[in-house]
Protein backbone atom coordinates (compact mmCIF):
# COMPACT_ATOMS: atom_id res chain seq x y z
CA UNK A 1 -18.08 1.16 24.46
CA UNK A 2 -17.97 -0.42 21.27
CA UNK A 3 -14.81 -1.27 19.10
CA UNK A 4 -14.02 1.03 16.23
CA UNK A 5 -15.83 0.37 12.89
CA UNK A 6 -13.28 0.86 10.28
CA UNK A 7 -9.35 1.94 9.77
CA UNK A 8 -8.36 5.01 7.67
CA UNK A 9 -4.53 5.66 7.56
CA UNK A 10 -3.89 9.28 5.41
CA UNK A 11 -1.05 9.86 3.44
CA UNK A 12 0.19 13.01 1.96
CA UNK A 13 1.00 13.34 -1.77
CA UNK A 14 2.19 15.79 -4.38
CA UNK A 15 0.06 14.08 -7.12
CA UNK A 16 -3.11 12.59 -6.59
CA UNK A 17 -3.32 11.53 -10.21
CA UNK A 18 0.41 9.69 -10.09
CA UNK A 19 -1.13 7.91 -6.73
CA UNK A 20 -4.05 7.31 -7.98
CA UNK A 21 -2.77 5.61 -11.41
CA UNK A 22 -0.61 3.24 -8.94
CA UNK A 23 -2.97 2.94 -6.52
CA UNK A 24 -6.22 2.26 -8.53
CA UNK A 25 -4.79 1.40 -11.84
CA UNK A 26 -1.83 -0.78 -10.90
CA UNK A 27 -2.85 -2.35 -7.47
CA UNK A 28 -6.56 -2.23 -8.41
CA UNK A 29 -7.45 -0.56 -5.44
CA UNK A 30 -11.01 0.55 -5.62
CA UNK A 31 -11.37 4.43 -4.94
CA UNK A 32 -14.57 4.49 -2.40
CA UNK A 33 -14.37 8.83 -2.02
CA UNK A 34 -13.11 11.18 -4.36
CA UNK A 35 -12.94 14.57 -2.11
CA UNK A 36 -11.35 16.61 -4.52
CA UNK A 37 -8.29 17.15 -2.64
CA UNK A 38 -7.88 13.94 -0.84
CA UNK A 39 -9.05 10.28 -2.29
CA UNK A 40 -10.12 7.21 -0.30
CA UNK A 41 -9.20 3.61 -1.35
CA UNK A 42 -10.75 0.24 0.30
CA UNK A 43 -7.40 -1.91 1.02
CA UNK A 44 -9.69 -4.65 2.99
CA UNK A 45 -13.21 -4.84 4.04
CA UNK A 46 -12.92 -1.76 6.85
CA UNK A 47 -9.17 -1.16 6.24
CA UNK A 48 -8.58 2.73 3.82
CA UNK A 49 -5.44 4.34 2.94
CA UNK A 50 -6.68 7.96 1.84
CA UNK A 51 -4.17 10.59 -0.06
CA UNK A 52 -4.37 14.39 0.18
CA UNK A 53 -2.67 16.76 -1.64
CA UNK A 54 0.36 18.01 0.41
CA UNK A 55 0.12 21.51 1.83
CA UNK A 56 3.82 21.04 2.52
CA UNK A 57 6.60 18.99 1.32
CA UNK A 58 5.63 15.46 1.86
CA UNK A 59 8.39 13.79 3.96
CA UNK A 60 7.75 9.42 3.44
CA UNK A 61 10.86 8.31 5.29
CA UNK A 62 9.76 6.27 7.94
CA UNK A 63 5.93 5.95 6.28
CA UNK A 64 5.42 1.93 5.30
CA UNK A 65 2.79 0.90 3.22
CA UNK A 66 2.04 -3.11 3.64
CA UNK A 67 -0.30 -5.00 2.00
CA UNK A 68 -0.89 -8.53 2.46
CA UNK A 69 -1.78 -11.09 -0.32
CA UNK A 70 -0.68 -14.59 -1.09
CA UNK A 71 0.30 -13.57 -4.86
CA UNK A 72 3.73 -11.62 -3.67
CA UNK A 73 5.34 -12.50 -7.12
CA UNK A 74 2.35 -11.55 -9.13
CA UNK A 75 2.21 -8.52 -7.51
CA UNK A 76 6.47 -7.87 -7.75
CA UNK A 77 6.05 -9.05 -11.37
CA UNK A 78 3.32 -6.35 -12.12
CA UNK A 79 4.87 -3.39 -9.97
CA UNK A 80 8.29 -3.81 -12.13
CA UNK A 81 6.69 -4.19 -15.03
CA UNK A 82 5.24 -1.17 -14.77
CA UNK A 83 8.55 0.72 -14.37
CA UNK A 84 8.29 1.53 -10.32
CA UNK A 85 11.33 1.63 -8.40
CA UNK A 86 12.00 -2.24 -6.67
CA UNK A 87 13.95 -1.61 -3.66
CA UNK A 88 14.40 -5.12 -2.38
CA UNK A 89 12.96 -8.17 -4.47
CA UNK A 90 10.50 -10.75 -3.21
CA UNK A 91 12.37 -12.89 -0.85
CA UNK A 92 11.76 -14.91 2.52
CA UNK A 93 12.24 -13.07 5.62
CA UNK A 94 12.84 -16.13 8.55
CA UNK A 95 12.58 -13.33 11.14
CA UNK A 96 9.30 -12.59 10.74
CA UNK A 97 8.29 -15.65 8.93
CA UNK A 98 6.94 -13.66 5.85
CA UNK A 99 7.87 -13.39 2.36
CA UNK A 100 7.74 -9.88 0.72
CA UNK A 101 8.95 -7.06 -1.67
CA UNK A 102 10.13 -3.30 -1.16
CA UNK A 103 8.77 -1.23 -3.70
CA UNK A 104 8.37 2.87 -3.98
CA UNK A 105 5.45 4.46 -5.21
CA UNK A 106 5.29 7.43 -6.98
CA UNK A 107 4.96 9.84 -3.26
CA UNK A 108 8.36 8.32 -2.02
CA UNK A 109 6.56 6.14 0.01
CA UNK A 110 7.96 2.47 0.69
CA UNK A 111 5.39 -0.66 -0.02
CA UNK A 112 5.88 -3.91 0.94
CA UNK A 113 3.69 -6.44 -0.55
CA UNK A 114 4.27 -9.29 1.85
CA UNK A 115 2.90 -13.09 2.67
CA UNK A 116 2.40 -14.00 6.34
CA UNK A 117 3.74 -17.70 6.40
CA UNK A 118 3.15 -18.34 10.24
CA UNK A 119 0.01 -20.84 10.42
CA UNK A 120 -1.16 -18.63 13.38
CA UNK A 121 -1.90 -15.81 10.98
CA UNK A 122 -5.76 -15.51 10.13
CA UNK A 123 -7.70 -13.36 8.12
CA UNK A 124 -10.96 -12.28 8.78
């Protein structure tokens, strides 16, 4: 059996056009399927995040977005200026040895933009 080819997580949303202004316009996500109902945006090279319109409430508490980059205070620096909701500024986390941001998007859902500073961390 052969691994899996690609990763899709879906999210549900009350506005695709409020998701997709942050999450094409703002983090410059490119949008690979519009369905009508549901969009599809490349994150990494086989990594999606898809939204569809929510059939019922949409409930994000417990829902983390992360995305990883090594411009964490671009990114915080574009994200406030653009009037989202910061819920914890970019700051080093000795835990996990990463240094990130809390932000909200427009859904409710949390994103963390983060940094992975552990040397054992590769990216493909």
């Amino acid at each position: 059996m052969k691994p899996f080819d690609s990763l899709v997580t879906f999210c549900q949303t009350p506005s695709l056009e409020e998701t997709h202004a942050f999450y094409n316009r703002l983090l410059r996500l490119p949008m690979v399927l519009d369905q009508v109902r549901c969009r599809i945006y490349r994150v990494a090279r086989n990594g999606y995040i898809g939204f569809c319109v929510a059939e019922t409430p949409v409930v994000p508490e417990g829902v983390m977005i992360t995305l990883v980059t090594d411009e964490v205070d671009l990114w915080f620096q574009e994200i406030k200026n653009a009037g989202h909701h910061i819920i914890k500024p970019p700051a080093l986390n000795t835990d996990y040895n990463i240094y990130h941001f809390f932000a909200r998007d427009p859904s409710g859902y949390t994103v963390e933009i983060q940094r992975f500073e552990d040397p054992r961390w590769k990216r493909e």
